[in-house]
Every structure is written in C-alpha cells, then in structure tokens.
Protein backbone atom coordinates (compact mmCIF):
# COMPACT_ATOMS: atom_id res chain seq x y z
CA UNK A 1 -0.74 -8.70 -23.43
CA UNK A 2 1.34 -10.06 -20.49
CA UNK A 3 0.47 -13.45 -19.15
CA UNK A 4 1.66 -16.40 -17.56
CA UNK A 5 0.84 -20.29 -17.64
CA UNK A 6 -1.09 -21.88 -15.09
CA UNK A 7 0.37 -24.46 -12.71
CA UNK A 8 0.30 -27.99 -14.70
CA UNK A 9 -0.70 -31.77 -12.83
CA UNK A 10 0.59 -34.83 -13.33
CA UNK A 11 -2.39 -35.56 -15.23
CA UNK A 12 -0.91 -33.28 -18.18
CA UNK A 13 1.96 -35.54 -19.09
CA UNK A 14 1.28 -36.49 -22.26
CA UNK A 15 -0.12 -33.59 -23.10
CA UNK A 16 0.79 -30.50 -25.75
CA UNK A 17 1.41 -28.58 -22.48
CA UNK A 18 3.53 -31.03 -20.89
CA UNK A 19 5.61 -31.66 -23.52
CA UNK A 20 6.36 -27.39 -24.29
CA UNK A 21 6.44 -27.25 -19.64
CA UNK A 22 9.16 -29.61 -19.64
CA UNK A 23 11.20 -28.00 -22.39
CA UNK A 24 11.65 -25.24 -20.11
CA UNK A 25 13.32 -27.26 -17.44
CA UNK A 26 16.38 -26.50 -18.23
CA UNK A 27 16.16 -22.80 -17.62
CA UNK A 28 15.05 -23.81 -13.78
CA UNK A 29 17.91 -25.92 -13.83
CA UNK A 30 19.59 -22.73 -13.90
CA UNK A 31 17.23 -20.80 -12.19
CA UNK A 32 17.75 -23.64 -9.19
CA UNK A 33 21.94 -23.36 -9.85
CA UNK A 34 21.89 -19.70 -9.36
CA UNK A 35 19.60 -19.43 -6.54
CA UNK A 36 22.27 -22.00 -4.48
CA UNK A 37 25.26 -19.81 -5.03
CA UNK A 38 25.94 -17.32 -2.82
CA UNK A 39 23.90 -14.72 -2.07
CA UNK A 40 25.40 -11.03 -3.59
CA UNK A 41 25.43 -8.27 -1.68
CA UNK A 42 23.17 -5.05 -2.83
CA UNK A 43 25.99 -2.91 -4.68
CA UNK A 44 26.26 -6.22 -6.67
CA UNK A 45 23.39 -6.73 -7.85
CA UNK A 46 23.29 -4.77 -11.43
CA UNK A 47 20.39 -3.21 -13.19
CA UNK A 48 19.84 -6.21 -15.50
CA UNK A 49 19.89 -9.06 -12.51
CA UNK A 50 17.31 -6.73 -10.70
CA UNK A 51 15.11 -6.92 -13.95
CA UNK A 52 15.33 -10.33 -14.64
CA UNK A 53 13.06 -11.61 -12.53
CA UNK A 54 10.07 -9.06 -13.65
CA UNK A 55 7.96 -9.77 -16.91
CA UNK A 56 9.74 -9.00 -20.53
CA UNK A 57 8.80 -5.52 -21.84
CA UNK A 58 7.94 -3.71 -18.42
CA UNK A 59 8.59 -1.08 -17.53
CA UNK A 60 6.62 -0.26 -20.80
CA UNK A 61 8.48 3.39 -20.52
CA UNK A 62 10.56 4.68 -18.42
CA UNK A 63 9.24 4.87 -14.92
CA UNK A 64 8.89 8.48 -12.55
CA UNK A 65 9.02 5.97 -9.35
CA UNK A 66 10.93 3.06 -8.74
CA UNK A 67 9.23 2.25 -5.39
CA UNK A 68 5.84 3.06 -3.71
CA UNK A 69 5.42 3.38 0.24
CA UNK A 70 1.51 3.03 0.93
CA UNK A 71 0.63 4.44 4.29
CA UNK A 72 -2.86 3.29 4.63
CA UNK A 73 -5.21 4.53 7.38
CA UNK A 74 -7.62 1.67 7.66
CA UNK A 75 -10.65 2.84 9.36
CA UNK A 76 -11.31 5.65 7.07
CA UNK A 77 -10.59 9.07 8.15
CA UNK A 78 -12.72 11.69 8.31
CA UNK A 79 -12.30 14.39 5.66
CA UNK A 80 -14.38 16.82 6.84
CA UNK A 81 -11.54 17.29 10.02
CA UNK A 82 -8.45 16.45 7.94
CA UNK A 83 -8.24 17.89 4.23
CA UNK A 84 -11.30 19.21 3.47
CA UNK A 85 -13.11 22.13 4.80
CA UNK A 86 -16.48 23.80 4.13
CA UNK A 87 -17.72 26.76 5.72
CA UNK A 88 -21.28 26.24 4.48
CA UNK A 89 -21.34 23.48 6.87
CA UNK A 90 -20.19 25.30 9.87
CA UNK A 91 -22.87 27.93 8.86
CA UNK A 92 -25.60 25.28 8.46
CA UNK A 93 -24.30 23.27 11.76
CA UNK A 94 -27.17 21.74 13.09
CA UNK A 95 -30.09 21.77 10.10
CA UNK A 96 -30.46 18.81 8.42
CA UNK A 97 -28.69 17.44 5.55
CA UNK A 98 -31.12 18.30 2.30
CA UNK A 99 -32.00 15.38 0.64
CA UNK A 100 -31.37 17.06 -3.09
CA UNK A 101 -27.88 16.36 -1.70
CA UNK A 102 -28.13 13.34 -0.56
CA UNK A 103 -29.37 12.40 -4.31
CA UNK A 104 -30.94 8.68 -2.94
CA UNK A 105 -27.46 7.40 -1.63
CA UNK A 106 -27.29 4.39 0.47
CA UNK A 107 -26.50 4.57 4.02
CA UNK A 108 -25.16 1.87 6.04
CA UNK A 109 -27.55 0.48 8.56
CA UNK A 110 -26.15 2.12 11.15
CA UNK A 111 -27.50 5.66 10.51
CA UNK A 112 -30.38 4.52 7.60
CA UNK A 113 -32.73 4.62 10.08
CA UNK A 114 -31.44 7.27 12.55
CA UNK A 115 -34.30 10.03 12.19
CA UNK A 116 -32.43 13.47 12.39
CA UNK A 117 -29.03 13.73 10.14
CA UNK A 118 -28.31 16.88 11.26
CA UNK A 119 -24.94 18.89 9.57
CA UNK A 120 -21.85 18.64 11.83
CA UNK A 121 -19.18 21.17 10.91
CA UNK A 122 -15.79 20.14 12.26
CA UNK A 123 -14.67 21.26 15.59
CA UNK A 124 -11.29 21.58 14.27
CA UNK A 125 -10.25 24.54 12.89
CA UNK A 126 -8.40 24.88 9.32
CA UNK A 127 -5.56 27.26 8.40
CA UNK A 128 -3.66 27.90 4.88
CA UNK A 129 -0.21 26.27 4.51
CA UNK A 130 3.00 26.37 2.05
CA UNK A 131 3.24 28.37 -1.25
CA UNK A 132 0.00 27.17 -2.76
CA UNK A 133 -2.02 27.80 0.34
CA UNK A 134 -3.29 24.58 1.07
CA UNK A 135 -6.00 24.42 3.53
CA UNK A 136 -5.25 21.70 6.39
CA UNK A 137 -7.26 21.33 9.45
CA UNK A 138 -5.20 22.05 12.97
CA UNK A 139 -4.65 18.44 13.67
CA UNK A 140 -1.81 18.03 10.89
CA UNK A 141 1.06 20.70 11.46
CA UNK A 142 3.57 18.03 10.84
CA UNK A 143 1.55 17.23 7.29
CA UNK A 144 1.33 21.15 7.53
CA UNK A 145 5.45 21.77 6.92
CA UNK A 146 5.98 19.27 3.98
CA UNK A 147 2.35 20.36 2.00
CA UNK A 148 4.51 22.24 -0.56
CA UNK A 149 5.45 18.46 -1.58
CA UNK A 150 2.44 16.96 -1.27
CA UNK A 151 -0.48 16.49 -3.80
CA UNK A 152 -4.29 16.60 -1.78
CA UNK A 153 -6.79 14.69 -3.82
CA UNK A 154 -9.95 15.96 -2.36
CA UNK A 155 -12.24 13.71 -5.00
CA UNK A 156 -11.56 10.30 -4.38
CA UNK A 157 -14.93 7.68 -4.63
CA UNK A 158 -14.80 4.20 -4.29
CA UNK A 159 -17.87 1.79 -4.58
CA UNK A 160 -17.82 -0.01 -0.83
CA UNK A 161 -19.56 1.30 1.63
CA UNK A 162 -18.24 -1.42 4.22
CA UNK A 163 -15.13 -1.54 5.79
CA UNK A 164 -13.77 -4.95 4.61
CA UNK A 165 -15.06 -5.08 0.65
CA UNK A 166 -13.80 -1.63 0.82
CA UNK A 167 -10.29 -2.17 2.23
CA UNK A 168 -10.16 -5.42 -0.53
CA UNK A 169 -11.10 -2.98 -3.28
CA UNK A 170 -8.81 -0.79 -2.80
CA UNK A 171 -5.62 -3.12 -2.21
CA UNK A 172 -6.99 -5.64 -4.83
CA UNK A 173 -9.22 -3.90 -7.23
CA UNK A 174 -12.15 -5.88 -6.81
CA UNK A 175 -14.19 -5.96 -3.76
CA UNK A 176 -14.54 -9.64 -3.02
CA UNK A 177 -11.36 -11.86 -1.74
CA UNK A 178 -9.03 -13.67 -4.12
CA UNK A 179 -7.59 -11.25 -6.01
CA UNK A 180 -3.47 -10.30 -6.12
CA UNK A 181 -2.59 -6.96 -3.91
CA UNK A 182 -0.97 -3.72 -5.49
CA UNK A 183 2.23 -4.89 -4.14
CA UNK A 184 2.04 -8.52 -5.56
CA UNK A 185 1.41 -6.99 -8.81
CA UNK A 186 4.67 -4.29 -8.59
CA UNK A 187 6.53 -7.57 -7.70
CA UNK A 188 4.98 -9.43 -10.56
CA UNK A 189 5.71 -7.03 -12.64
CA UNK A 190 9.22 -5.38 -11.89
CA UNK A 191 10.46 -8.38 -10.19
CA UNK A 192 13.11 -8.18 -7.24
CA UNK A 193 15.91 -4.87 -6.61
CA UNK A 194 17.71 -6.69 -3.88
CA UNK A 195 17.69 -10.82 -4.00
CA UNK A 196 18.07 -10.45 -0.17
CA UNK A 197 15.31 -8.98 0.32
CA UNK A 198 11.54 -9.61 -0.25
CA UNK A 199 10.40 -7.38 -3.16
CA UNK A 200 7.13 -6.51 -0.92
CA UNK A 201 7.29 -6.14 2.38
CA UNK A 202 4.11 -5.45 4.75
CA UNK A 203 3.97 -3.93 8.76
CA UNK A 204 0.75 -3.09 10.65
CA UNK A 205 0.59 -0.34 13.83
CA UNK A 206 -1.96 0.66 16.28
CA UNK A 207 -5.46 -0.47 16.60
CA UNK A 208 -7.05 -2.01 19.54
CA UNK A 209 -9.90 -4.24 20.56
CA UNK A 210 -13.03 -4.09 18.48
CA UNK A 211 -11.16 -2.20 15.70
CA UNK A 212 -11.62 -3.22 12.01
CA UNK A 213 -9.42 -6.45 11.46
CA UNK A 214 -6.78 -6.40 8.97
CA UNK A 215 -6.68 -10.09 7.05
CA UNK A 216 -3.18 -11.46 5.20
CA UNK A 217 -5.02 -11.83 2.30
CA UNK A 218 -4.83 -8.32 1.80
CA UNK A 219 -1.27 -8.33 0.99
CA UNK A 220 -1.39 -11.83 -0.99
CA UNK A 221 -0.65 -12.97 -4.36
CA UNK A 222 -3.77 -13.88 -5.06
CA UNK A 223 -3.95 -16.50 -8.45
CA UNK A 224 -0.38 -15.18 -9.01
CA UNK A 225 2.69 -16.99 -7.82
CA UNK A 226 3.08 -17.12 -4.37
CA UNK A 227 6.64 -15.26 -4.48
CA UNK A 228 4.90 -11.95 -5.12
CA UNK A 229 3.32 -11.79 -1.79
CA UNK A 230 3.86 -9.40 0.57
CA UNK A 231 5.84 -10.52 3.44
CA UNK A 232 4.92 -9.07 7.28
CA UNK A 233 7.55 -7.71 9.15
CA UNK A 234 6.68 -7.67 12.80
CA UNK A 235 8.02 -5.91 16.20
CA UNK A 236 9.52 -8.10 18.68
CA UNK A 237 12.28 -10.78 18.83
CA UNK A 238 10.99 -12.19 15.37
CA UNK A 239 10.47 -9.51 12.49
CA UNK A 240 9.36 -12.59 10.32
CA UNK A 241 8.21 -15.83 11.59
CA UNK A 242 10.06 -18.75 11.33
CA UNK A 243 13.03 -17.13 9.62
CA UNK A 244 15.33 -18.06 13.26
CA UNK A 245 16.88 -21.36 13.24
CA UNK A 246 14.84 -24.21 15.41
CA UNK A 247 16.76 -24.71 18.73
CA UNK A 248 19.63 -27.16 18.02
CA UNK A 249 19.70 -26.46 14.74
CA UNK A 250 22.70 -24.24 13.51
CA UNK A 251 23.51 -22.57 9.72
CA UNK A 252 25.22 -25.76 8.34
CA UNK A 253 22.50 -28.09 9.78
CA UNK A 254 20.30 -25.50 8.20
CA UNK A 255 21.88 -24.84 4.83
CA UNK A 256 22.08 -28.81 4.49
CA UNK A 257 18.43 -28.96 5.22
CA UNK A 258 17.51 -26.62 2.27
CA UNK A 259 19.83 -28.20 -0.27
CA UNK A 260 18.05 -31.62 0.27
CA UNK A 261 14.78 -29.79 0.07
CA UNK A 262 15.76 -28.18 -2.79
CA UNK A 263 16.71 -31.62 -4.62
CA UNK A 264 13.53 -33.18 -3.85
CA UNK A 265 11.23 -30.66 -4.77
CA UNK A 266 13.88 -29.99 -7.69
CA UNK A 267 12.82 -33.88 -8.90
CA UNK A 268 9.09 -33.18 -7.97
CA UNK A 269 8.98 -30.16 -10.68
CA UNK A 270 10.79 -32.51 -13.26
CA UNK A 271 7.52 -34.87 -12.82
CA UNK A 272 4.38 -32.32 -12.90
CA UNK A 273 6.32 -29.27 -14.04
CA UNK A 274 4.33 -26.79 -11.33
CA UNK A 275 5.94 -23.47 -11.36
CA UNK A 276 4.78 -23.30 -7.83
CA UNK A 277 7.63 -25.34 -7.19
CA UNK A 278 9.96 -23.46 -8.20
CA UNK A 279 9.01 -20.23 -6.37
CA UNK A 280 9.14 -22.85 -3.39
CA UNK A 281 12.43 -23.26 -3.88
CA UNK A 282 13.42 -19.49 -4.23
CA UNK A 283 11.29 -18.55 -1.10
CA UNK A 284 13.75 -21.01 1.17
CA UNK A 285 16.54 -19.74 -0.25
CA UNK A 286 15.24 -16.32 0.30
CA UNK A 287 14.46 -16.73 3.91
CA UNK A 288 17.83 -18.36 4.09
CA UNK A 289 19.46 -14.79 2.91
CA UNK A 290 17.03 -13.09 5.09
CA UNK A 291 18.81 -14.34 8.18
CA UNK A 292 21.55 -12.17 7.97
CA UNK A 293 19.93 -9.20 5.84
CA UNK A 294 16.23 -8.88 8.26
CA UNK A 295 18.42 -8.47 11.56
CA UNK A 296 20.03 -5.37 10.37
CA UNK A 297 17.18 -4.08 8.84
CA UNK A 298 15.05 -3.54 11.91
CA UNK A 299 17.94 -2.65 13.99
CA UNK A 300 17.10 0.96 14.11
CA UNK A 301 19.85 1.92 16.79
CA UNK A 302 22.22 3.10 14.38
CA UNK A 303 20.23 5.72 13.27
CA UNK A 304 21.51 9.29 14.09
CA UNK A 305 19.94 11.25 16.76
CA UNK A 306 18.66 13.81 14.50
CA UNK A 307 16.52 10.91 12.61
CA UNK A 308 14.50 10.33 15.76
CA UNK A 309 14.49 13.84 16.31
CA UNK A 310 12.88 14.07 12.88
CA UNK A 311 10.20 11.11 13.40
CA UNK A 312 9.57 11.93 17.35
CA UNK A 313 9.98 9.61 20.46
CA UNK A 314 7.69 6.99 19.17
CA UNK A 315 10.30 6.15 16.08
CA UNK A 316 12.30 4.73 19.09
CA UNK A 317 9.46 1.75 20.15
CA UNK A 318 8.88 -0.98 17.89
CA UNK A 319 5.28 -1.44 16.21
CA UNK A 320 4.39 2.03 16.17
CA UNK A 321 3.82 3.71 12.77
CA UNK A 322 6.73 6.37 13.32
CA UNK A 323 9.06 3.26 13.85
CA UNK A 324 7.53 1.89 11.14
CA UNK A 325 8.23 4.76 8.67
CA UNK A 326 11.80 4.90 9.69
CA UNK A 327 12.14 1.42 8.99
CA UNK A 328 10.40 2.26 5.25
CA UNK A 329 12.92 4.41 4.68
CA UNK A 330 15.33 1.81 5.44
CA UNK A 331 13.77 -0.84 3.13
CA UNK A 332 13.32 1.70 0.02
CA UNK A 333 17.23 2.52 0.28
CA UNK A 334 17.69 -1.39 0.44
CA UNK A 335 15.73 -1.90 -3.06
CA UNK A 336 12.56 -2.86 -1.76
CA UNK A 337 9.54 -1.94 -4.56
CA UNK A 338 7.15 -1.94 -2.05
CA UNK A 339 5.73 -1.24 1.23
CA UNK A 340 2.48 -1.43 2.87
CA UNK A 341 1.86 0.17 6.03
CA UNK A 342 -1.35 0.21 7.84
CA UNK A 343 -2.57 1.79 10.48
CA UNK A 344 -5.42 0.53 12.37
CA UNK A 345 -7.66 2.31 14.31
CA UNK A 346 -9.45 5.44 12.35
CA UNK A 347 -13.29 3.95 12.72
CA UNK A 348 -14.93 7.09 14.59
CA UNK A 349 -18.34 6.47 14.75
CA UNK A 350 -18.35 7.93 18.38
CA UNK A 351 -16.12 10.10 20.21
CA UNK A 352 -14.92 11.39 17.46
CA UNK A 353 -13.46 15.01 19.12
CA UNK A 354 -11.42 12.70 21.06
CA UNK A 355 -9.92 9.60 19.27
CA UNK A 356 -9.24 11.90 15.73
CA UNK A 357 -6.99 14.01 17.32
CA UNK A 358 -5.29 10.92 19.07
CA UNK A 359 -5.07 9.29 15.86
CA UNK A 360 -3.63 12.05 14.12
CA UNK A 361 -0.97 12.32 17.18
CA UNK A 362 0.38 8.59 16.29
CA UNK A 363 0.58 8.85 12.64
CA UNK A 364 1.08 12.97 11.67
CA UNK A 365 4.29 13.43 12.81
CA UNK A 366 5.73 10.17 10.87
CA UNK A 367 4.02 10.16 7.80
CA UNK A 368 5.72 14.19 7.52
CA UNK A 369 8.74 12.69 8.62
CA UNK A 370 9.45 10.27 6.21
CA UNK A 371 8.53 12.47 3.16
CA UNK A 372 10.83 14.92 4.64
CA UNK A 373 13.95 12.36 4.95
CA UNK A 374 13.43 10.77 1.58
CA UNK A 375 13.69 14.42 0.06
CA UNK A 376 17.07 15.18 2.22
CA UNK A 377 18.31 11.86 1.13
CA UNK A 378 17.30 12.36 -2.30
CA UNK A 379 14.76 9.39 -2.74
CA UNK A 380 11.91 11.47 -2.79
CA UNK A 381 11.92 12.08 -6.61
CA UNK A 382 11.55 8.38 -7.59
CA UNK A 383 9.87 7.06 -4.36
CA UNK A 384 6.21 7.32 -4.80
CA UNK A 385 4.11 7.85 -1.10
CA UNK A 386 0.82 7.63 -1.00
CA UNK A 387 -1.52 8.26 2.29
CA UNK A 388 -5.21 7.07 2.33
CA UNK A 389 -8.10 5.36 3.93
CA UNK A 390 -10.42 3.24 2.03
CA UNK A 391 -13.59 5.69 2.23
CA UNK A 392 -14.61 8.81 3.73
CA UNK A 393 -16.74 10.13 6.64
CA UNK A 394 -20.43 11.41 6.36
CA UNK A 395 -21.43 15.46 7.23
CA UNK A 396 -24.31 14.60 9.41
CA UNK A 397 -23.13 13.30 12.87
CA UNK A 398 -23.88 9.79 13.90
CA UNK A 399 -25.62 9.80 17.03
CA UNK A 400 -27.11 13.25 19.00
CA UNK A 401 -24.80 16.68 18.71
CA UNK A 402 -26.33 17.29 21.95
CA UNK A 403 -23.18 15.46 24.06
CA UNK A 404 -20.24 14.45 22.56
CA UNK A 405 -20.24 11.09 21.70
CA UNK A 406 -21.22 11.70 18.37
CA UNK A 407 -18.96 10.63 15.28
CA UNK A 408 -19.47 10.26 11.84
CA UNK A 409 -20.66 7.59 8.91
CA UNK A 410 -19.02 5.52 6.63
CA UNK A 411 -19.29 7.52 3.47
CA UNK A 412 -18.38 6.17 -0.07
CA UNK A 413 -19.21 8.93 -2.45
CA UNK A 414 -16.02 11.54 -1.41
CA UNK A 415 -13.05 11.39 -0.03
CA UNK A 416 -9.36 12.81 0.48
CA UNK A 417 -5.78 11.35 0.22
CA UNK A 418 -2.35 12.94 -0.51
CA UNK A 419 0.21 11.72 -2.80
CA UNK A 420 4.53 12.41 -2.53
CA UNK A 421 7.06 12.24 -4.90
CA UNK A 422 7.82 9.57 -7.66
CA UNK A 423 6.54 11.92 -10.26
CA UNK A 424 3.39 13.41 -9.12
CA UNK A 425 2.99 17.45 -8.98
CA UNK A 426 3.70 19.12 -5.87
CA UNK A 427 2.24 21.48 -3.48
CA UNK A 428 -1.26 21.26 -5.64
CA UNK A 429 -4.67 20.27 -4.63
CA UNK A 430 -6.71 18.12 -7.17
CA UNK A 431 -10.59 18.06 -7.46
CA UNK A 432 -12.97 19.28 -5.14
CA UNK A 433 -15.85 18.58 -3.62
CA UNK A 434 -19.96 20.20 -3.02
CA UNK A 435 -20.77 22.54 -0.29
CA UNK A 436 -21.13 19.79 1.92
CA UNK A 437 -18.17 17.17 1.12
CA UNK A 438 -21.06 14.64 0.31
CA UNK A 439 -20.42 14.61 -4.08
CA UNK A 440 -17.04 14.74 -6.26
CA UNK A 441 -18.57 18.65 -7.70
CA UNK A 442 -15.13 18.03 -10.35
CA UNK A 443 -11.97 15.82 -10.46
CA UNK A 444 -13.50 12.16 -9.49
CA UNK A 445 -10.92 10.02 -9.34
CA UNK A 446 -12.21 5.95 -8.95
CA UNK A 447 -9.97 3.85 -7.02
CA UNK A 448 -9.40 1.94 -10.00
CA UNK A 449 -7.47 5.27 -11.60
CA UNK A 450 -5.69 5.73 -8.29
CA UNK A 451 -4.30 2.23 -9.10
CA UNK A 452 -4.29 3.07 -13.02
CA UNK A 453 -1.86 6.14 -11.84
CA UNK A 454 0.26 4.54 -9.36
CA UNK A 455 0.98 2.00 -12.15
CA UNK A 456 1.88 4.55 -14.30
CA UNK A 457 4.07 5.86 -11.93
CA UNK A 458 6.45 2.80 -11.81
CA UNK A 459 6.20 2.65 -15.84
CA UNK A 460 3.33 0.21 -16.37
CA UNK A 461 0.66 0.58 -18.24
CA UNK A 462 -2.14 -0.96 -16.13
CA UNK A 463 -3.93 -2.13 -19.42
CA UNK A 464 -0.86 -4.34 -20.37
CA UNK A 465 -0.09 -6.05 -17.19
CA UNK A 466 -2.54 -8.84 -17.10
CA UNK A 467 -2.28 -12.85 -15.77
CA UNK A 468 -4.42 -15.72 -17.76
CA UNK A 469 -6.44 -16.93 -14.76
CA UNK A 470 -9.37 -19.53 -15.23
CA UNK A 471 -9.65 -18.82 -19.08
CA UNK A 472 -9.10 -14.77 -18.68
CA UNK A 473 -6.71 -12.03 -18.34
CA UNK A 474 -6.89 -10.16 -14.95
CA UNK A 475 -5.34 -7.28 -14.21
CA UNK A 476 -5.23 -4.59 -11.04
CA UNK A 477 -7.61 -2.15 -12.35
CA UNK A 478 -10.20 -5.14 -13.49
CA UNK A 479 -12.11 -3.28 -16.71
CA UNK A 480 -11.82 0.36 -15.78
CA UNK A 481 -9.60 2.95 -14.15
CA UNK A 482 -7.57 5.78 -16.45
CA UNK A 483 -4.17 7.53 -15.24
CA UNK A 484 -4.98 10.78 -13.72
CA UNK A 485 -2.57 13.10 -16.12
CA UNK A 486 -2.81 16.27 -14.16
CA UNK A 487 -1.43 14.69 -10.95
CA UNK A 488 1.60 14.19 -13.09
CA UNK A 489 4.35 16.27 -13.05
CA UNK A 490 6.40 17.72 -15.85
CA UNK A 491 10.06 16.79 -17.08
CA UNK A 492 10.62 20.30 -15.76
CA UNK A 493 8.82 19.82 -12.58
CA UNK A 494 10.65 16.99 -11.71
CA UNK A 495 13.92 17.98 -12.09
CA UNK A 496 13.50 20.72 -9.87
C-alpha cells in the first residue's frame, strides 16, 4: 500500500522518527537546489521529471487517460428533461406517484409533507441521435452532434440527499468535510506534467444570488500535502490571487524575496523536519513561474476565429463556462492532470420550464465544444471528460402543475451523467432506469465506482492509492466503489 509520513514537531527530536526524518534532508537539499534553478520550459520537461514528483509504482499499469476535465453541474440537473426519458410518465402525467415505487425513500423536507406528488412528464421533447440512437431531450443539440463520442450513464446513485454533503461526496468520497478532492489525489498520485504549472487547476461560472454556494474546500488537499490542491483560476485582471507583484516591488526585488524565504524556512525544516515545509517552498517558487506562464494561459485572443466559432460568442467573455472550456483545452495541452469546472446554478425547484432551458443555453454548446476540439486536436483519446451533477431530480413536481412555477426535488436514488474519451466506450448508453426514473432497474453505478473508474482511467488502482492519516490508510473511494468494466473500451476501440 501507498502511504506517506505525517508532518513531525519539534517535540520528535530525539525520537526513532526524527532521527530516520532528518536522514532524508539531504534529498530536500536537492529538492530545494533544483526548485531555485531555472524554471524549464514544457518541451523540456521529459517523461521521467514529470513522474518524479508522483508516488513510486503508479501508474500501477499503463493508463487510457493522462488527464481528466470534470465539468460539474452543481445544482443537480434534472434527468427526467436531459438524458432520460419515459413515456410512462407522460402517459401517467398528473396521477400520483405509487408508493410501491417510492419503496419508503426519504424526501427532503421540502416536499415530505407536500400532500399530492403528482407525475410530471417533461415538457421537453426527446429525439434519437448519432449511430447508436441515443435518446436526448431537445434542450442539448450541441450534446446532440458529439453523442456518437459520448458514454450516457443513466444509473448513477449517490447517498446525499442535500446539496452540500452531496457535492463533498462526490468530489471527496465521503460526505462530511476534510477529506482530499479527486484532483488532489490525481496530483498526489501522478505528480506534476508541467513544473510551471499547477498540476490541478479549478474555475467556477454562472450562478447567482441564493444559488447553492461552492466552498474551496471542495478542491483541497485535505490531510494530504498542501501542494496537491487545486488552484482557482479566476476572470478579471488577476486569474490567481496574489501571483502580481505588490506595487513597488519588481522581479529582482521579488526573486530576492523568495530566496531569503526559501533559506529560512530551508533552516526551519532542518529543525522539526515538517514536509509541509518543503511543499512551502515549492508553492513560492511555483507562483514565481506562474508569473510568466498564467498570463498567457488565459489570454484567449490568439485563438483562431473558427475556435470561437466552435464554442459560441460566450467563449469570448471571461467567467463564463464556454470561456472556461476553451481555456481547459488550453491547460490539458499545457500538461495540466486536472481540471475542475463548475457550474453553478442548476437548483430548479421552481420555474423549472424556464431556468432549464437557460441553463442548458450557457453550458450545452461548450461542454460539445470542447469534446469536439480535443478530438480534432487529437487529445480526446487520452483526455478523460466527465459531465455531472451531484444528484438527480424527482418525477413528481414540486409545488402545483396547475401554473408553472412548479420544479422538481432533490432526488438521490437515480441519476444521469456522460463520460468522453480517455478510454471509455463511445456512443453507448450504460444502465437504465424504472418506468418512472425513480430506481437504478440495472447498471447502478455508486459514486464511489465513478471515482473507482476514473482512477482506473489514469492507471491507478483506487485500492492501492492510500495516505496513513491519524493511524489509517485513506483513500478516494473510502471502503467501497469497483471499476465499471463495461464503460471501458477495448484496445481495438481505442485505436479507432
């Protein structure tokens, strides 16, 4: 099993531990030497420097995906209007939901004690798309014209029934705060592809007052180092904070700073021997590289006209989540392992007929996009994209059907996502739901096995990467989760 040592005091220091933590301090010497030379450029860096900073023995085999882009839709979409259609439903519109399918199921207190659950079908109406005939509802034509590369899960459960325990589960694993992200564990794991560049990068679009919040501890490194945490890019004059130079304060004055910095804290890791120290150390010297490397990452204006063509006029204004999938792209070919992109704003409990297919207008047309220009540039086949929401949507209306305010429930026990690329099967639909998209009828897929499978994607085997933390070894999927082997594809199947 993989593991690491916890950080060590100054009350270890004549201790077992302290005497084997300070042995090592001449590989941070080196570490610390090679961290102050200057920074390579990306063609430089070779396969082995981009592995050395990941743990010994992974990938455990050889990887379909070398990256993952995660386009989450936090909120929670509704299924029932997106990905999954049931014409038993629009038959039944209006009676109420049978309790032999409801099977005892909790409901959030929101509709527990609303007296008629009456079936809503969608108002949305579904069509067949690509070779395989995959069912999408009207307000996806963009998702529509790539769905011969995609992979529809239409079985995914989770355990939360709540927004924020949900969100944490399925970013974390567990549903409480505290534990590392998906990302921090790809980082921990694989280490850094570009040393000026964060391994894990993180950008949030749309959302507005009232919406669900979105908390930075959902792209943290939980108990592990700090270096593996995701790092926020925003819109505006400062993609990351504090990476500018202080008024008055130019590069030398700057690069001076961070040598003396380094020295001291250098000395200060000679005396307790915390690795924490260290990864300071490499995270100001990475924000020093950033400088240069951030700028020209977000500066999207050299892209070709037929790129913004290809995302639509939104790619052109910061923040939104077209501009933000461009600017995935742009990370990915950089080296980046990871990126998280969220989209706020999918919480329909009311006005549902109205804010879906405005939320499907901001994100449909990017989300396409970018699998589209990772296939053209040929990334697609080892960049793994995954689109999902942390639940799905009940099929009884909250509120009255009588106007149309209504919207729908939080709903734990079904949902939908799709998966791109990086090894998965294409243009395929996987699991399926009952009559009424209330139970998994075959397929169920936990969260924990989404996580198990994206693992395996990028060559880990979720079982193996663990971190010792407070006497035990932790790991992404917790105790549970199991790769999902027909989502896979073939040797065959990738090559073409």
């Amino acid at each position: 099993m993989i593991s690491a040592v916890e950080p060590r005091t100054t009350a270890d220091h004549f201790s077992r531990r302290y005497f084997l933590g300070r042995a090592s301090l001449g590989l941070g010497a080196a570490a610390l030497a090679s961290l102050l030379q200057p920074a390579r450029s990306h063609a430089e860096v070779t396969a082995a420097d981009a592995m050395s900073s990941g743990q010994p023995g992974v990938p455990h085999f050889r990887p379909k995906a070398r990256r993952v882009i995660f386009l989450h839709q936090s909120g929670a979409p509704s299924q029932l209007d997106l990905f999954d259609p049931k014409p038993v439903v629009r038959q039944r519109h209006g009676e109420e939901l049978p309790e032999s399918v409801r099977g005892g199921q909790r409901l959030t207190t929101m509709t527990s004690e609303q007296s008629s659950k009456p079936l809503t079908a969608s108002p949305f109406a579904f069509a067949r798309h690509g070779a395989a005939g995959i069912e999408l509802s009207e307000l996806l034509p963009y998702t529509a014209g790539v769905v011969d590369d995609l992979c529809v899960v239409r079985s995914m459960t989770t355990d939360a029934i709540n927004h924020d325990p949900a969100i944490t589960l399925l970013q974390t694993g567990f549903q409480q705060p505290g534990r590392p992200s998906m990302g921090a564990w790809s980082s921990y794991g694989l280490g850094s592809a570009n040393e000026n560049l964060p391994t894990y990068v993180v950008s949030i679009s749309g959302g507005a007052a009232g919406d669900q919040p979105l908390f930075n501890r959902l792209w943290s490194a939980g108990f592990l180092p700090s270096k593996h945490q995701g790092v926020r890019l925003r819109s505006g004059r400062d993609p990351v904070l504090f990476l500018s130079n202080p008024p008055g304060v130019d590069g030398a004055a700057r690069r001076a700073m961070l040598d003396g910095l380094a020295a001291l804290n250098q000395l200060q890791f000679q005396q307790a021997g915390d690795p924490e120290i260290q990864t300071r150390i490499a995270q100001f010297e990475l924000a020093h590289r950033m400088q240069s490397s951030v700028p020209e990452l977000v500066d999207l204006s050299q892209e070709p006209e037929h790129v913004f063509k290809l995302y639509g006029a939104d790619a052109r204004k910061p923040g939104t989540f077209a501009a933000n999938c461009l600017q995935a792209r742009r990370l990915v070919e950089r080296g980046v392992r990871f990126v998280q992109l969220y989209h706020r704003g999918w919480d329909h409990h009311t006005r549902i007929n109205g804010r879906l297919p405005a939320k499907c207008l901001e994100t449909d047309q990017g989300a396409a996009a970018l699998v589209r220009d990772l296939k053209q540039r040929g990334l697609l086949k080892d960049t793994l994209v995954v689109w999902a929401g942390e639940f799905g949507r009940t099929v009884f209306c909250q509120g009255s059907l009588s106007g149309t305010d209504w919207g729908r429930d939080h709903h734990p026990g079904c949902f939908s996502i799709w998966l791109a690329g990086g090894g998965v099967r294409a243009g395929m639909t996987y699991g399926r739901t009952d009559d009424f998209s209330y139970n998994v009828a075959a397929g169920a897929m936990h969260i924990h096995d989404l996580q198990a499978t994206i693992l395996h994607c990028l060559g880990i085997d979720h079982k193996q990467l663990t971190y010792r933390h407070q006497g035990r070894d932790h790991r992404l999927t917790d105790v549970a989760g199991q790769v999902i082997q027909p989502l896979l594809a073939s040797a065959r199947e990738k090559k073409g």
